[in-house]
C-alpha atoms as a PDB file:
ATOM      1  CA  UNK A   1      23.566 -10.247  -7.160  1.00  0.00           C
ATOM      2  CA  UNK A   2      21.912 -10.384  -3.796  1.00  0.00           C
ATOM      3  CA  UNK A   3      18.799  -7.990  -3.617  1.00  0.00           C
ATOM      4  CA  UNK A   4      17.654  -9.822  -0.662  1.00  0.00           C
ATOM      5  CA  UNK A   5      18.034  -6.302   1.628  1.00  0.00           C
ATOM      6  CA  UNK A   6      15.432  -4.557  -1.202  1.00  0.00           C
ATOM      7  CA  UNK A   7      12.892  -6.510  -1.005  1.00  0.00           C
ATOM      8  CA  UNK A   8      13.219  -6.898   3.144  1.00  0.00           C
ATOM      9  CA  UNK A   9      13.521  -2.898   3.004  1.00  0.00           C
ATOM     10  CA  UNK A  10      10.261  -2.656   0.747  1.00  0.00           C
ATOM     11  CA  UNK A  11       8.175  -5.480   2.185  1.00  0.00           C
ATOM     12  CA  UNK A  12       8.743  -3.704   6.059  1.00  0.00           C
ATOM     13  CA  UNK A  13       8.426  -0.348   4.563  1.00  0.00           C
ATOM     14  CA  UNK A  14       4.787  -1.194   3.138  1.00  0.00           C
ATOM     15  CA  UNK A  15       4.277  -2.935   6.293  1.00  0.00           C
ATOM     16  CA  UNK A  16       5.166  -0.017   8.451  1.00  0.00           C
ATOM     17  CA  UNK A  17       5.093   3.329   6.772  1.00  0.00           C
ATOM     18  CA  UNK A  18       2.622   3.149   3.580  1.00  0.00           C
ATOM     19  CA  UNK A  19      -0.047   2.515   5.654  1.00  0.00           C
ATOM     20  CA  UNK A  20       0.386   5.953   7.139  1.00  0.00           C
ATOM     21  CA  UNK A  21      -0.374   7.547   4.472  1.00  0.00           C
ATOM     22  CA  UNK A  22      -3.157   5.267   3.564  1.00  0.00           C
ATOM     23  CA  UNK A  23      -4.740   6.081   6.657  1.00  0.00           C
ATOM     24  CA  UNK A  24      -4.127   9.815   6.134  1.00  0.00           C
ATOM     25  CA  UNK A  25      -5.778   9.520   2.868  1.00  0.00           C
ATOM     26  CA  UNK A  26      -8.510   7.503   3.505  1.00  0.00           C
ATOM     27  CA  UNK A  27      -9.524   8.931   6.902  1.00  0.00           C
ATOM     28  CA  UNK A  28      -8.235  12.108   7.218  1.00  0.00           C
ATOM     29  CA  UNK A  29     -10.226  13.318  10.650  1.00  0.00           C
ATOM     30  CA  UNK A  30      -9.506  10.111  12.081  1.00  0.00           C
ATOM     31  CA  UNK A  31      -5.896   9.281  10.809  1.00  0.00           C
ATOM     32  CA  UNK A  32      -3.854   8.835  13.691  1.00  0.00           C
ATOM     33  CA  UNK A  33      -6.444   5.953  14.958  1.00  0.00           C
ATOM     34  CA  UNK A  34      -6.719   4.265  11.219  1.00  0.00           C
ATOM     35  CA  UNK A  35      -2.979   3.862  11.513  1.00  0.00           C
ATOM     36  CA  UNK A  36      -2.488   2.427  14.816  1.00  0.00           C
ATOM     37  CA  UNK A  37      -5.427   0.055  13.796  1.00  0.00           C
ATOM     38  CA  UNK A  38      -3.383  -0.610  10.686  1.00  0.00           C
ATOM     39  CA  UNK A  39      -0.590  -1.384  12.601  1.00  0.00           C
ATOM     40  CA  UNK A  40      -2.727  -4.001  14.945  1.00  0.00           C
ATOM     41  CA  UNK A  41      -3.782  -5.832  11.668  1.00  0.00           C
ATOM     42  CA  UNK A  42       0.034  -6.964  11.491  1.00  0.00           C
ATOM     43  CA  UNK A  43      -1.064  -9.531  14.342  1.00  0.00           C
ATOM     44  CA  UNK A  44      -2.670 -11.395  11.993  1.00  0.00           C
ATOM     45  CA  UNK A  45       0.909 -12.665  11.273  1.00  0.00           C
ATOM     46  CA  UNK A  46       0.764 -14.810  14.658  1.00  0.00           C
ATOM     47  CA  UNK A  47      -0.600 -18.074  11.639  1.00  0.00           C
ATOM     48  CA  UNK A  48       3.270 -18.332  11.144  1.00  0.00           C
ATOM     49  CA  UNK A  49       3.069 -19.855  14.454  1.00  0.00           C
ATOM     50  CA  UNK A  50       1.326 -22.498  13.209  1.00  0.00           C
ATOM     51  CA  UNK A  51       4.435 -23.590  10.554  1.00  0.00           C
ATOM     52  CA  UNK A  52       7.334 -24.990  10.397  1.00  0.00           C
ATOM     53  CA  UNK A  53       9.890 -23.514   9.931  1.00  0.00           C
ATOM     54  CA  UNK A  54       8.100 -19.773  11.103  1.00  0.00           C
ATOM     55  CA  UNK A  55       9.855 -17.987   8.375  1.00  0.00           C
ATOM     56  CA  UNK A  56      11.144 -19.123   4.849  1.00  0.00           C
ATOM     57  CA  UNK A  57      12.066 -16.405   2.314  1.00  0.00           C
ATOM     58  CA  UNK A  58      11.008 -19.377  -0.296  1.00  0.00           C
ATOM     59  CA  UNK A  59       7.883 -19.414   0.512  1.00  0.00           C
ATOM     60  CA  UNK A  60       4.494 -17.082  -0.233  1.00  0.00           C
ATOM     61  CA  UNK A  61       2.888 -16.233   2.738  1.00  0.00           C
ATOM     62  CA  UNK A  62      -0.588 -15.819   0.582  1.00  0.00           C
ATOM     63  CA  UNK A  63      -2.565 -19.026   0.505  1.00  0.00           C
ATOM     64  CA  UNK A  64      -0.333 -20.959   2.777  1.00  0.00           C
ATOM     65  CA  UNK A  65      -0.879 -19.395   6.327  1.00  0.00           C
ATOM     66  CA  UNK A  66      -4.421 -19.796   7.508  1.00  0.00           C
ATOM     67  CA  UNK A  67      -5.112 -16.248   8.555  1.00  0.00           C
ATOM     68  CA  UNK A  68      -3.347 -15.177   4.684  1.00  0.00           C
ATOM     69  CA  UNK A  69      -6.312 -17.726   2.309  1.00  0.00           C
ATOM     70  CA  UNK A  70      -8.282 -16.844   0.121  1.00  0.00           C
ATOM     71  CA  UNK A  71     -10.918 -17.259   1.920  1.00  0.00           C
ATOM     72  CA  UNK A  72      -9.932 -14.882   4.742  1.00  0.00           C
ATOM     73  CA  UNK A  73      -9.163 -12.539   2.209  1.00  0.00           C
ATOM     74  CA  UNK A  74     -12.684 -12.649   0.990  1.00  0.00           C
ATOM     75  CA  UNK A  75     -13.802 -12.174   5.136  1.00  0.00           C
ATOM     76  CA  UNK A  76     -11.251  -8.773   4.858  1.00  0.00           C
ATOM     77  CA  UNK A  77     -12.986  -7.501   2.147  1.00  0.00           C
ATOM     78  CA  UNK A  78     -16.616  -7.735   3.229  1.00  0.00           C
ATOM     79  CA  UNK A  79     -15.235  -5.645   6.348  1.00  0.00           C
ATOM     80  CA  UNK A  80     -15.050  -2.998   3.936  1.00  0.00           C
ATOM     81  CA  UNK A  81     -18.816  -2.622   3.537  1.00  0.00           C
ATOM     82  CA  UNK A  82     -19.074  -1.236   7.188  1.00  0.00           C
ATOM     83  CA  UNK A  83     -18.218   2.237   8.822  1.00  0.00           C
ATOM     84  CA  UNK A  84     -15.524   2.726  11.589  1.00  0.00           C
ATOM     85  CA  UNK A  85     -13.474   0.662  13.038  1.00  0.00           C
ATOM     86  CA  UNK A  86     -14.565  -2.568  10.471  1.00  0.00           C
ATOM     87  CA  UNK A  87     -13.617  -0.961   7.774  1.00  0.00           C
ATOM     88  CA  UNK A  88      -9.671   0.545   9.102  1.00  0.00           C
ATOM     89  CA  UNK A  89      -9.788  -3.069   9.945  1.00  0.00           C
ATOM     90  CA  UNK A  90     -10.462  -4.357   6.600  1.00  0.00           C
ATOM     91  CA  UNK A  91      -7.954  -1.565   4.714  1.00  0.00           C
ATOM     92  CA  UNK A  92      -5.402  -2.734   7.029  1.00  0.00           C
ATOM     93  CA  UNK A  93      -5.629  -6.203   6.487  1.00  0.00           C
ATOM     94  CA  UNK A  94      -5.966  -6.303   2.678  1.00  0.00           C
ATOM     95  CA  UNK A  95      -3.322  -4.260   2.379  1.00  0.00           C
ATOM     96  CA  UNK A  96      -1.027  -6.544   4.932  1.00  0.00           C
ATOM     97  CA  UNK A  97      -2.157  -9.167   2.122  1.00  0.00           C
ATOM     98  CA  UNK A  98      -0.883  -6.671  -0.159  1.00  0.00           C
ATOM     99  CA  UNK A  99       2.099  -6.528   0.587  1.00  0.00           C
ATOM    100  CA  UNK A 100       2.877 -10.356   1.341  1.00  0.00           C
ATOM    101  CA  UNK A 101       1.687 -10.674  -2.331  1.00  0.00           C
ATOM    102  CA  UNK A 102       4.537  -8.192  -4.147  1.00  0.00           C
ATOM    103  CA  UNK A 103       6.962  -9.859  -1.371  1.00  0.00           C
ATOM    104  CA  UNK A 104       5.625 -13.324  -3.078  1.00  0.00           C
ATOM    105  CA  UNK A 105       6.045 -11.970  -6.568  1.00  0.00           C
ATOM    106  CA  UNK A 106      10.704 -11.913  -5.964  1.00  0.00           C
ATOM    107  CA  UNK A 107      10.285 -15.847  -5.528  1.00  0.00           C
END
């Protein structure tokens, strides 16, 4: 059976609505900017540019995209250890990575 439309469902879901309520949770007098930042953070999804083909459901976006290594990870979460604007940054980010990783985990 084809649960294709699940994971596509949950994967733009945690993309789109979860961090809503992150951002309601986590910054509760500032929520409506947290989540608007959280939604900018998808632009780091602009590295699948850079492959060929753009989109493979075969494929992990974690550790194969240059803006989704380890290493950037790493950069996400030191953005943590600031106020503001950094940090919203940095939640929205690691959880974007997040998510790509359960999306990696139906391969």
């Amino acid at each position: 059976m084809d649960y294709f439309w699940i994971r596509t469902l949950l994967h733009y879901s945690m993309h789109l609505v979860f961090p809503l309520g992150i951002a309601y949770l986590l910054f509760p007098g500032n929520w409506k900017k947290a989540y608007f930042i959280m939604l900018g953070t998808m632009l780091v999804d602009a590295d699948h540019l850079l492959s060929t083909p753009m989109f493979s459901a075969h494929r992990s976006s974690i550790n194969f995209h240059p803006l989704h290594t380890y290493w950037a990870i790493g950069f996400y979460f030191l953005l943590l250890f600031f106020r503001g604007v950094p940090r919203m940054v940095g939640v929205g980010l690691l959880f974007h990575m997040f998510t790509d990783w359960i999306d990696s985990l139906w391969l």
